[in-house]
C-alpha atoms as a PDB file:
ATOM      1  CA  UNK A   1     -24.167   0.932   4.752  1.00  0.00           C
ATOM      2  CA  UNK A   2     -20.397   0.481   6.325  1.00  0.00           C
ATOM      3  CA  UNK A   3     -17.246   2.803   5.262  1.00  0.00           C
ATOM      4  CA  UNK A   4     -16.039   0.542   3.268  1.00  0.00           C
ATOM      5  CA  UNK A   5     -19.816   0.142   0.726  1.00  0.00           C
ATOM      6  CA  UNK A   6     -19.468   4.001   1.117  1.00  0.00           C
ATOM      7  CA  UNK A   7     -16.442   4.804  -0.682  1.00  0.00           C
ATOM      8  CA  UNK A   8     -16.981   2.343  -3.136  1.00  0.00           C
ATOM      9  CA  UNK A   9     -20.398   3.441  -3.907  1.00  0.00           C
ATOM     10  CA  UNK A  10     -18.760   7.101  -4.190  1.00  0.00           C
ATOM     11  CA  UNK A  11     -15.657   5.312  -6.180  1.00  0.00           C
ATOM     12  CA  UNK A  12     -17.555   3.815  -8.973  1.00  0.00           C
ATOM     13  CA  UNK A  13     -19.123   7.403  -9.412  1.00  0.00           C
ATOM     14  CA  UNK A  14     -15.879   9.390  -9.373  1.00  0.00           C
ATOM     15  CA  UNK A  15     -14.143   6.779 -12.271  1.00  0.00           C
ATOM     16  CA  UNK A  16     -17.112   7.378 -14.229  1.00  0.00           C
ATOM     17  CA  UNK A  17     -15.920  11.355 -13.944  1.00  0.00           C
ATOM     18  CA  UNK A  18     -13.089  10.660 -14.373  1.00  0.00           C
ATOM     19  CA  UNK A  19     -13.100   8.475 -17.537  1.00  0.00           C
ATOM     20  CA  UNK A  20     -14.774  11.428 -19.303  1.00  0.00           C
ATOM     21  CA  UNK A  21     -12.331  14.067 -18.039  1.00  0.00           C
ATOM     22  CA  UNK A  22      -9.230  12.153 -18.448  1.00  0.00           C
ATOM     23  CA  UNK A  23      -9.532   9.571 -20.976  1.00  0.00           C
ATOM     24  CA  UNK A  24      -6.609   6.066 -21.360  1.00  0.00           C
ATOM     25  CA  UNK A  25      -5.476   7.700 -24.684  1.00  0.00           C
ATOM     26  CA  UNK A  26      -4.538  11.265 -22.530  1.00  0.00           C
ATOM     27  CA  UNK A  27      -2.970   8.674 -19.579  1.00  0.00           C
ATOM     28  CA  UNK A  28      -1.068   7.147 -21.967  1.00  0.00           C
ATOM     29  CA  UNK A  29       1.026  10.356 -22.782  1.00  0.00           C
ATOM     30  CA  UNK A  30       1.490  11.239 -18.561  1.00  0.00           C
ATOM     31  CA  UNK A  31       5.545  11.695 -18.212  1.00  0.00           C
ATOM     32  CA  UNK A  32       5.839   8.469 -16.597  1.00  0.00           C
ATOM     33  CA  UNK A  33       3.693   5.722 -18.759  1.00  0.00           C
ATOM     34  CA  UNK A  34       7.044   4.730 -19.987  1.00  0.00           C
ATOM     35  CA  UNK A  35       9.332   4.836 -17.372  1.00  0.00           C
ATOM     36  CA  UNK A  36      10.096   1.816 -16.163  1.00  0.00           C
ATOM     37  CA  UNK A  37       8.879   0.363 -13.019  1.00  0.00           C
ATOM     38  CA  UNK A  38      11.065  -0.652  -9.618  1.00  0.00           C
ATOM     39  CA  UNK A  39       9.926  -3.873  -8.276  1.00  0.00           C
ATOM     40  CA  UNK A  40       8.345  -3.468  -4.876  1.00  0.00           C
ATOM     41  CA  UNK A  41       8.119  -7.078  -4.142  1.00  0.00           C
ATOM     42  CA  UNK A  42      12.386  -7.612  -4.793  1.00  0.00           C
ATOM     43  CA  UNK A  43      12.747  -4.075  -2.285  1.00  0.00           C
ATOM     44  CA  UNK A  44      10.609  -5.527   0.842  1.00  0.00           C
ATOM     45  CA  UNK A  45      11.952  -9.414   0.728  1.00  0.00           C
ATOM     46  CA  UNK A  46      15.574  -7.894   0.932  1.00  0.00           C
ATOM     47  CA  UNK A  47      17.092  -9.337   4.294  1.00  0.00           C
ATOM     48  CA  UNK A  48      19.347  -6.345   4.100  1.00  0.00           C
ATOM     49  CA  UNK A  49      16.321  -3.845   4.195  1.00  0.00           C
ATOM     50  CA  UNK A  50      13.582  -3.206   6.882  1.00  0.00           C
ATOM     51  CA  UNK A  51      10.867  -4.391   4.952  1.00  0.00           C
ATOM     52  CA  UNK A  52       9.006  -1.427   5.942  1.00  0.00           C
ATOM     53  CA  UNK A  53       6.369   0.412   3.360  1.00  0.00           C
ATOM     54  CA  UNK A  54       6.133   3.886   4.830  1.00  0.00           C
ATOM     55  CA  UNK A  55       2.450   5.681   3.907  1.00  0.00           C
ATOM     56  CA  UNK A  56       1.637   8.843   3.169  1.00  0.00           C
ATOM     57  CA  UNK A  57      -1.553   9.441   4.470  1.00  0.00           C
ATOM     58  CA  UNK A  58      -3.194  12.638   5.307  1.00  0.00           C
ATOM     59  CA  UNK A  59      -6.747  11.650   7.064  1.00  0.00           C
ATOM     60  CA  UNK A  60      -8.773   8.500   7.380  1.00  0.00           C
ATOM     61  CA  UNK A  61     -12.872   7.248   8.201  1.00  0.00           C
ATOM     62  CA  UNK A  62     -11.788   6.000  11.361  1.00  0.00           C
ATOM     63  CA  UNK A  63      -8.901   8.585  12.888  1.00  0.00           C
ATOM     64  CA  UNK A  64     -10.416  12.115  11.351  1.00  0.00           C
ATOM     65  CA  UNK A  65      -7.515  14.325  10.604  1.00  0.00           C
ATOM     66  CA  UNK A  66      -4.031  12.520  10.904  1.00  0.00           C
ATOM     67  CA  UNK A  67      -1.386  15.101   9.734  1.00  0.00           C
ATOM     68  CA  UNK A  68      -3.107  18.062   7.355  1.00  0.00           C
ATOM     69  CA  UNK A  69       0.706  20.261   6.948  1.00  0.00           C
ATOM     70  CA  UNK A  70       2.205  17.627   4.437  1.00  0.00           C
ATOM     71  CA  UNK A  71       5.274  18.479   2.629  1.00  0.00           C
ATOM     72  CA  UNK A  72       4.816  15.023   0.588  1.00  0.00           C
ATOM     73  CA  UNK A  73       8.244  14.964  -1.349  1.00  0.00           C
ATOM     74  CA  UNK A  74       9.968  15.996   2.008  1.00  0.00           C
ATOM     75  CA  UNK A  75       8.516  12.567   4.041  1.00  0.00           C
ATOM     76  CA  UNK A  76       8.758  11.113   1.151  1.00  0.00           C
ATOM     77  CA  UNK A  77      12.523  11.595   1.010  1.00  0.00           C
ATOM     78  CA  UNK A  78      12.947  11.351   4.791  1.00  0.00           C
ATOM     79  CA  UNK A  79      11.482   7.875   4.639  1.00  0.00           C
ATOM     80  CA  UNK A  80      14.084   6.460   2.226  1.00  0.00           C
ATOM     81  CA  UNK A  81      16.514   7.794   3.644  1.00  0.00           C
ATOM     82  CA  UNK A  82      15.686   6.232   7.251  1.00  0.00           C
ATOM     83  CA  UNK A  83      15.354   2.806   5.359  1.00  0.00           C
ATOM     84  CA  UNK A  84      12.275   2.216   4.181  1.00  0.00           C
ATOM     85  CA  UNK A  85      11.733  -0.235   1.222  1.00  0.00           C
ATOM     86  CA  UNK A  86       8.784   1.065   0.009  1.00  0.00           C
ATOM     87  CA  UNK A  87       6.410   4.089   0.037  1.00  0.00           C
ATOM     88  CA  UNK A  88       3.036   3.525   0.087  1.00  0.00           C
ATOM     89  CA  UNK A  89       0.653   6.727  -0.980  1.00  0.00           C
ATOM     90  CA  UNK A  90      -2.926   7.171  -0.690  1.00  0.00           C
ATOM     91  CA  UNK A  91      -4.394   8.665  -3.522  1.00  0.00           C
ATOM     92  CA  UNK A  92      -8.226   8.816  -2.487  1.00  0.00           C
ATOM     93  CA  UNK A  93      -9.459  12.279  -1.726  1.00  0.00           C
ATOM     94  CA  UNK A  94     -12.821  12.008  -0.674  1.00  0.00           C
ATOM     95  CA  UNK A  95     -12.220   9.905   2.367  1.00  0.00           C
ATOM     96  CA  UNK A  96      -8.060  10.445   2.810  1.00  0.00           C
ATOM     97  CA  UNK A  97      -7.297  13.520   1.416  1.00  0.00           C
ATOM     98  CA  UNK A  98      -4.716  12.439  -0.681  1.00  0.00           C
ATOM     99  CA  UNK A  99      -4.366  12.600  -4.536  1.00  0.00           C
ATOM    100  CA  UNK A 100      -2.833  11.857  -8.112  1.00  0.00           C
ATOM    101  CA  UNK A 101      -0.408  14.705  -7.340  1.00  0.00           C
ATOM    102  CA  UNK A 102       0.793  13.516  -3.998  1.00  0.00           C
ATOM    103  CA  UNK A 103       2.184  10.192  -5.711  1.00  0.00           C
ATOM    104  CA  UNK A 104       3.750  12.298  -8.938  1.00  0.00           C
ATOM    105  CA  UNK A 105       5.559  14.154  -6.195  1.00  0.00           C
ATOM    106  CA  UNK A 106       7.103  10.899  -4.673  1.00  0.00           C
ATOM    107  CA  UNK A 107       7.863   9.548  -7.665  1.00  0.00           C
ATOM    108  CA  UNK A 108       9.501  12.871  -9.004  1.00  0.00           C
ATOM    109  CA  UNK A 109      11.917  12.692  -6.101  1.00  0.00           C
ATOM    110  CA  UNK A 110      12.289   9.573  -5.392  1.00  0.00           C
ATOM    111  CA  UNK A 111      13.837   5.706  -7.252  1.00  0.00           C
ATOM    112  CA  UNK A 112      12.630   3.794  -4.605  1.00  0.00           C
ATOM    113  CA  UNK A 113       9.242   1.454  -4.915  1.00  0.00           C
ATOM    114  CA  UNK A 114       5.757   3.392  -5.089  1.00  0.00           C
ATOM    115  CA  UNK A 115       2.613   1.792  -4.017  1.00  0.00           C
ATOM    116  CA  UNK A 116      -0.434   3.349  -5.377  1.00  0.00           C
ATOM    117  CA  UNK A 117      -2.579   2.832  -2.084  1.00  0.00           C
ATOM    118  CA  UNK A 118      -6.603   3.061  -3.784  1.00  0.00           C
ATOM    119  CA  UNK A 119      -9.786   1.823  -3.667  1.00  0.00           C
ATOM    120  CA  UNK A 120      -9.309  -0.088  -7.191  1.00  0.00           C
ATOM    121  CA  UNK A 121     -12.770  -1.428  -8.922  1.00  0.00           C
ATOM    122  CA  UNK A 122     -11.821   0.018 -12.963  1.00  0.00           C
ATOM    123  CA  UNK A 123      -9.132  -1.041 -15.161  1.00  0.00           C
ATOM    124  CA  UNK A 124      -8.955   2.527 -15.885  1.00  0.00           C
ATOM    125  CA  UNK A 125      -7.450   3.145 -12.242  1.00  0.00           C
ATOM    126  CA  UNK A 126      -4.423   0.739 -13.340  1.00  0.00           C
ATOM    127  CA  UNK A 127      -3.478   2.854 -16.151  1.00  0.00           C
ATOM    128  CA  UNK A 128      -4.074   5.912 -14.508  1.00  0.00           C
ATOM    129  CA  UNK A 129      -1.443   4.513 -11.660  1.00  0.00           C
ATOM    130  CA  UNK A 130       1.266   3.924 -14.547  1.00  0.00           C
ATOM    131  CA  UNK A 131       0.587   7.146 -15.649  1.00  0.00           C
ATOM    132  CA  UNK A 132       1.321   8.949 -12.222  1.00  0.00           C
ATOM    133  CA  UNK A 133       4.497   6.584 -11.716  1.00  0.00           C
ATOM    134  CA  UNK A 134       3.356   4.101  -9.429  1.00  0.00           C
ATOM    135  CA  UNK A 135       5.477   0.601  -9.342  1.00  0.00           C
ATOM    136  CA  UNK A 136       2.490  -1.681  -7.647  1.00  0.00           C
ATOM    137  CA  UNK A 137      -1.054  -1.043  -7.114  1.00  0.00           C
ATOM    138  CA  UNK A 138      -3.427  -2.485  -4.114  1.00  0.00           C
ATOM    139  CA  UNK A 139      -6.102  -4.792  -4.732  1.00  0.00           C
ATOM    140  CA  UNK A 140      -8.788  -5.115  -1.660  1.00  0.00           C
ATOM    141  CA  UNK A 141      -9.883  -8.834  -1.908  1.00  0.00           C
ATOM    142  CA  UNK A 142     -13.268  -7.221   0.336  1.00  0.00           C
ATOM    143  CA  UNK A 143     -14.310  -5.455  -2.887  1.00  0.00           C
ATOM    144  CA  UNK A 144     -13.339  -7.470  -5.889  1.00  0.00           C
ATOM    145  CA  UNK A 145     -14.545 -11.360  -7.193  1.00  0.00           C
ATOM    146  CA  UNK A 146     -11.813 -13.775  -7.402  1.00  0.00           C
ATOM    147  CA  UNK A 147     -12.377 -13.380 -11.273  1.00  0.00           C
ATOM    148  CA  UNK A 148     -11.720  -9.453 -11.209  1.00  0.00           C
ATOM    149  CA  UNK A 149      -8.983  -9.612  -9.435  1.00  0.00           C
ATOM    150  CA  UNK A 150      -6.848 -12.382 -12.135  1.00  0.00           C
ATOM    151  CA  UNK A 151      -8.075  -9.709 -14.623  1.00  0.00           C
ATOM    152  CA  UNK A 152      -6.989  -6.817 -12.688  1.00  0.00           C
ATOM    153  CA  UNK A 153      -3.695  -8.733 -11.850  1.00  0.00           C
ATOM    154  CA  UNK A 154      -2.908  -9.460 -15.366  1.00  0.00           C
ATOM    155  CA  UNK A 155      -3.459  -6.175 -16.541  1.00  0.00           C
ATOM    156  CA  UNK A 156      -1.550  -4.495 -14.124  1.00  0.00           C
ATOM    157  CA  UNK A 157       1.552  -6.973 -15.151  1.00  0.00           C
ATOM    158  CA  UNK A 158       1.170  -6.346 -18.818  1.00  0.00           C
ATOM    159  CA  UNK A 159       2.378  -2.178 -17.915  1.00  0.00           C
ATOM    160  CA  UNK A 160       5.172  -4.031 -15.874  1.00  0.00           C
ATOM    161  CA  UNK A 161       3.114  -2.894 -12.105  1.00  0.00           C
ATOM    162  CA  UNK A 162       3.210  -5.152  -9.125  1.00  0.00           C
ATOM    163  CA  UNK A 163       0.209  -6.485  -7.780  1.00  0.00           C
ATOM    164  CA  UNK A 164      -0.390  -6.000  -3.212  1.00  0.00           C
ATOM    165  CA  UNK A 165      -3.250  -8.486  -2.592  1.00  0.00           C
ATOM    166  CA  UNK A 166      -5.230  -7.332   0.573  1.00  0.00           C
ATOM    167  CA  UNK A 167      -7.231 -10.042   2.700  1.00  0.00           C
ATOM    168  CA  UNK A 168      -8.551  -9.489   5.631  1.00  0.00           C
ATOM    169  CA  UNK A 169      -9.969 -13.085   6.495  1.00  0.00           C
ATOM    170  CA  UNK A 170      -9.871 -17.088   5.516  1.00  0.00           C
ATOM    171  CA  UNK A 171     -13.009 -15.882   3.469  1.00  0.00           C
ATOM    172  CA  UNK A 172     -10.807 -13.495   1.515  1.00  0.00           C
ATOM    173  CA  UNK A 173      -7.666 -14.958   1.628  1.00  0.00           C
ATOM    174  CA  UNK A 174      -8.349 -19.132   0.019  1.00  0.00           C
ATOM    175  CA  UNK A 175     -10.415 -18.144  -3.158  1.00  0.00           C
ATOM    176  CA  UNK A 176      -7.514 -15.351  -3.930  1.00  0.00           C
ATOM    177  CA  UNK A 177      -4.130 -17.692  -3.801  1.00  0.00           C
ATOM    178  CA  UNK A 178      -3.291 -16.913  -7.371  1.00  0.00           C
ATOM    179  CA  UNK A 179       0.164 -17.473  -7.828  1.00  0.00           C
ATOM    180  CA  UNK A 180       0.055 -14.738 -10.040  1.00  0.00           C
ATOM    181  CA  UNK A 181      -0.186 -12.173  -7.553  1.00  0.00           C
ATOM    182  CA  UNK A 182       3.145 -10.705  -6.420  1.00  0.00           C
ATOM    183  CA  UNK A 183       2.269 -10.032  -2.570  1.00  0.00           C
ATOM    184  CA  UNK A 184      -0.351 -10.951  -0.133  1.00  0.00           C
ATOM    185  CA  UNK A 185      -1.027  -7.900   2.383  1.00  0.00           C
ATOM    186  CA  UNK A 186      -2.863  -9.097   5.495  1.00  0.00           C
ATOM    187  CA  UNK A 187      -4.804  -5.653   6.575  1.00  0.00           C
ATOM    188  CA  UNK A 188      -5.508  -5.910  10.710  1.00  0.00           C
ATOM    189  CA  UNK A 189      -8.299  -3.238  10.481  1.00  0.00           C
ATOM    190  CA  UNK A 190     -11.563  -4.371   9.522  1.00  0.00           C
ATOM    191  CA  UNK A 191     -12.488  -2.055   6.343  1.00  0.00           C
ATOM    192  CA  UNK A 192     -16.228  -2.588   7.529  1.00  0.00           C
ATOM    193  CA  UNK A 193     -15.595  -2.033  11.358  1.00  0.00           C
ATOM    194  CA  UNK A 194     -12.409  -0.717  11.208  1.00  0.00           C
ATOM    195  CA  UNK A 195     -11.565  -2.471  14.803  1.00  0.00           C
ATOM    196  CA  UNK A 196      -7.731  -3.252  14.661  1.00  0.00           C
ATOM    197  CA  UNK A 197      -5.831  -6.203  15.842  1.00  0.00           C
ATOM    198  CA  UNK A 198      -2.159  -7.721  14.607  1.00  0.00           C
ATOM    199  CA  UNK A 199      -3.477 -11.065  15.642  1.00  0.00           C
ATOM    200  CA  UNK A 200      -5.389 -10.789  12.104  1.00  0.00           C
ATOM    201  CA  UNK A 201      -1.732 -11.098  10.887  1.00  0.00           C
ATOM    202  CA  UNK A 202      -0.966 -13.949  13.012  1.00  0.00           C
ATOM    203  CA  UNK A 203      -3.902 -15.933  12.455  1.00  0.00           C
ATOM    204  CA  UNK A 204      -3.904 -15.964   9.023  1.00  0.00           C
ATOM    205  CA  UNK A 205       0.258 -16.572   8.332  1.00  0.00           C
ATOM    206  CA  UNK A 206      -0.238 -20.162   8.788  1.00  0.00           C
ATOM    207  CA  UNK A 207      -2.220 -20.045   5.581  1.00  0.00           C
ATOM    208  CA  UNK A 208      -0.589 -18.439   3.288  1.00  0.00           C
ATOM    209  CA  UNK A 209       1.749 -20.283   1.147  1.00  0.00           C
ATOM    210  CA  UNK A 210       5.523 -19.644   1.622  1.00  0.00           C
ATOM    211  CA  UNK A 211       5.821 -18.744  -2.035  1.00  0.00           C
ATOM    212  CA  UNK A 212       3.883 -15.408  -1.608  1.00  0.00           C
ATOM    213  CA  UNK A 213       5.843 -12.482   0.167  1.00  0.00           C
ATOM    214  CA  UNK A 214       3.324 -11.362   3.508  1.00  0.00           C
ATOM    215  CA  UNK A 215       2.764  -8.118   3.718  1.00  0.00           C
ATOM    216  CA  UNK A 216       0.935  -7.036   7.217  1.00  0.00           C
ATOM    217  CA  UNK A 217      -0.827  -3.923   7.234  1.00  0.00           C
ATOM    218  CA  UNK A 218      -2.079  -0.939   9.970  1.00  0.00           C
ATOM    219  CA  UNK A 219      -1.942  -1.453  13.782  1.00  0.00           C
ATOM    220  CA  UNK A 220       2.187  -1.797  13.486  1.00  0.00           C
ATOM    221  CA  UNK A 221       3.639   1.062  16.209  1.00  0.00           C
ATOM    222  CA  UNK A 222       7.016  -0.641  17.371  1.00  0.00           C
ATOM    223  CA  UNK A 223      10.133  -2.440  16.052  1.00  0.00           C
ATOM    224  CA  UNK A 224       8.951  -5.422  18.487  1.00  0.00           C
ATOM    225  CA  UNK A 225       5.961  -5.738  16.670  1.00  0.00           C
ATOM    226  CA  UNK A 226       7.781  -6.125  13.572  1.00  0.00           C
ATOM    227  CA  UNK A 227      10.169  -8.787  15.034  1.00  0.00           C
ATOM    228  CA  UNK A 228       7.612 -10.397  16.224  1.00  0.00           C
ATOM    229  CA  UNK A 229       5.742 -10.581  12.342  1.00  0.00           C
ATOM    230  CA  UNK A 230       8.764 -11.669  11.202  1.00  0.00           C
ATOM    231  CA  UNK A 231       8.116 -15.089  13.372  1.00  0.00           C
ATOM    232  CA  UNK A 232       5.261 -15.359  11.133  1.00  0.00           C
ATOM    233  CA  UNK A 233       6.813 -15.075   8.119  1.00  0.00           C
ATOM    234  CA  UNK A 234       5.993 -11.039   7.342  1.00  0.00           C
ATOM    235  CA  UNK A 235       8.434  -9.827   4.948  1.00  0.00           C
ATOM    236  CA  UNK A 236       6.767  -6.235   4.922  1.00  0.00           C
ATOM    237  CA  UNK A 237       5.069  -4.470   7.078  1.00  0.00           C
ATOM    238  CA  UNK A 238       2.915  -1.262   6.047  1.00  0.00           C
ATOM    239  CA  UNK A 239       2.793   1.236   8.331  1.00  0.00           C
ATOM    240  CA  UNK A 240       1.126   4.969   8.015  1.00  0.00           C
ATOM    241  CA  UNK A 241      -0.678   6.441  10.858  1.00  0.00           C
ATOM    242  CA  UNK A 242       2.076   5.386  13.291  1.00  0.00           C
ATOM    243  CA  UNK A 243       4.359   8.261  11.330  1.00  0.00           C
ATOM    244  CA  UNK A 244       1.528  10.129  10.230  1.00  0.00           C
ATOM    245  CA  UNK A 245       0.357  11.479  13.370  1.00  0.00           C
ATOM    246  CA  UNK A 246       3.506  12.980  14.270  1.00  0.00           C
ATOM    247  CA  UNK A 247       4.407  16.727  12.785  1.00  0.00           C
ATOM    248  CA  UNK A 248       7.760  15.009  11.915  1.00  0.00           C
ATOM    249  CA  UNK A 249       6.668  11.314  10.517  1.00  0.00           C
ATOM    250  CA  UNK A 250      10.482  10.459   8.493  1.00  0.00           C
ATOM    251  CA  UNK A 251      12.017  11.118  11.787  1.00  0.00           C
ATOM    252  CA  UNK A 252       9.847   8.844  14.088  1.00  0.00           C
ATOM    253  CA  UNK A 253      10.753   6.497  11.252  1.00  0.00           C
ATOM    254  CA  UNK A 254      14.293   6.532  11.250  1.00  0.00           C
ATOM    255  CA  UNK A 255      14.063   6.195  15.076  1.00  0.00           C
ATOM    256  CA  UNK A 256      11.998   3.025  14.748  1.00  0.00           C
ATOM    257  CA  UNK A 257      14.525   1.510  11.644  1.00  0.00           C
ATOM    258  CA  UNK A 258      17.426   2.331  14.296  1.00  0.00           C
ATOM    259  CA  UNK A 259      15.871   0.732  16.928  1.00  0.00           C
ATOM    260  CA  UNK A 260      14.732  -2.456  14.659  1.00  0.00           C
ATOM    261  CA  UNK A 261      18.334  -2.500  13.142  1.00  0.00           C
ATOM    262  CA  UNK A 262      19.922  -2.384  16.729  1.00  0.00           C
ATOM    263  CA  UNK A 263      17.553  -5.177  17.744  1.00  0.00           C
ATOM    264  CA  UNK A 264      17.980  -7.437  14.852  1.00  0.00           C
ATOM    265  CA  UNK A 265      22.296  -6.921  15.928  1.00  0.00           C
ATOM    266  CA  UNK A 266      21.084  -7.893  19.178  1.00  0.00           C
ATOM    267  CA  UNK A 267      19.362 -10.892  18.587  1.00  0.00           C
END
């Protein structure tokens, strides 16, 4: 069994908890259910923005223990205020430490765009993210049918969230091209090998149609990088560990949006 069978098999089983605990008629009252949603997809295609989708992200399978002293509303913050479009927060605990909590905090603090970054195989998980205040949820093309993902996608859009398609191959990417889907996120680690390569991102841009934004995700550590995604067509780019692994992530960002903004003036 890989990582990525792992937390699933542990995902279905912690939804089923949590569908007795918490049932949709007690999400449906959470502060935020009815607070409208900021679109995520408008934020990251804005030329006059970075396009970057700064994660929260405490631990991970593959790197351990990334940053455990986590004020989350104070990155949080720091991010948006470097330039950041987005905010992307991982609310698995099990396997990244994060939680429902960590994304209320954002979104208590915060108007920008909220990704709920989550292993997604319920419905139950999509109106547990409106509840917590999320404005788009991730859905991880390596663990869903082509059929649960329209479903998913449509559901999500009927509480007004934004759907963040993740492929990670041709396999993955042609039987997914819904036009329904709001983004397509190329992810350059390998869920089941978790190897990590932008040329994921580059090989697969020629394939995705121009009237998706492209999102490419992990393995992003400069603004070069970044200019050289945009040559692809990358709108966003979803960065984490990069921050993460510094005791000060929302200043490394700003440092990296000055540098990209001072790169972009150069040419």
């Amino acid at each position: 069994m890989n990582i990525l069978d792992e937390i699933i098999q542990h995902k279905y089983k912690e939804v089923a908890s949590l569908k007795s605990m918490h049932p949709v008629k007690e999400l449906e009252k959470g502060i935020y259910f009815q607070v409208p949603t900021t679109s995520m997809k408008t934020a990251v295609s804005d030329k006059n923005k970075s396009g970057i989708i700064a994660e929260i992200k405490r631990k991970s399978p593959s790197q351990g223990v990334i940053n455990a002293q986590v004020s989350v509303e104070q990155i949080a913050s720091g991010y948006f205020n470097a330039g950041a479009s987005a905010i992307s927060v991982l609310t698995d605990s099990e396997f990244f430490g994060g939680s429902n909590k960590d994304l209320m905090l954002v979104r208590k603090s915060n108007q920008g765009p909220i990704l709920r970054k989550e292993f997604i195989i319920d419905e139950y998980q999509i109106v547990e993210a409106k509840s917590i205040g999320a404005d788009a949820i991730l859905l991880i093309a390596a663990v869903l049918s082509p059929d649960k993902i329209k479903q998913f996608t449509a559901f999500a859009h009927s509480f007004g969230l934004e759907v963040l398609l993740e492929v990670h191959s041709l396999e993955e990417l042609y039987p997914n091209l819904f036009l329904e889907v709001d983004m397509i996120g190329v992810n350059n680690r390998d869920l089941k090998t978790f190897t990590l390569s932008i040329e994921v991102s580059k090989k697969l841009a020629p394939f995705i149609p121009e009237t998706f934004v492209r999102v490419s995700e992990s393995g992003i550590e400069s603004p070069t990088a970044i200019m050289e995604l945009r040559k692809y067509g990358y709108e966003g780019f979803l960065m984490g560990q990069n921050f993460m692994q510094n005791s000060n992530p929302e200043k490394v960002c700003l440092e990296l949006v000055t540098r990209l903004k001072e790169m972009e003036t150069e040419g």
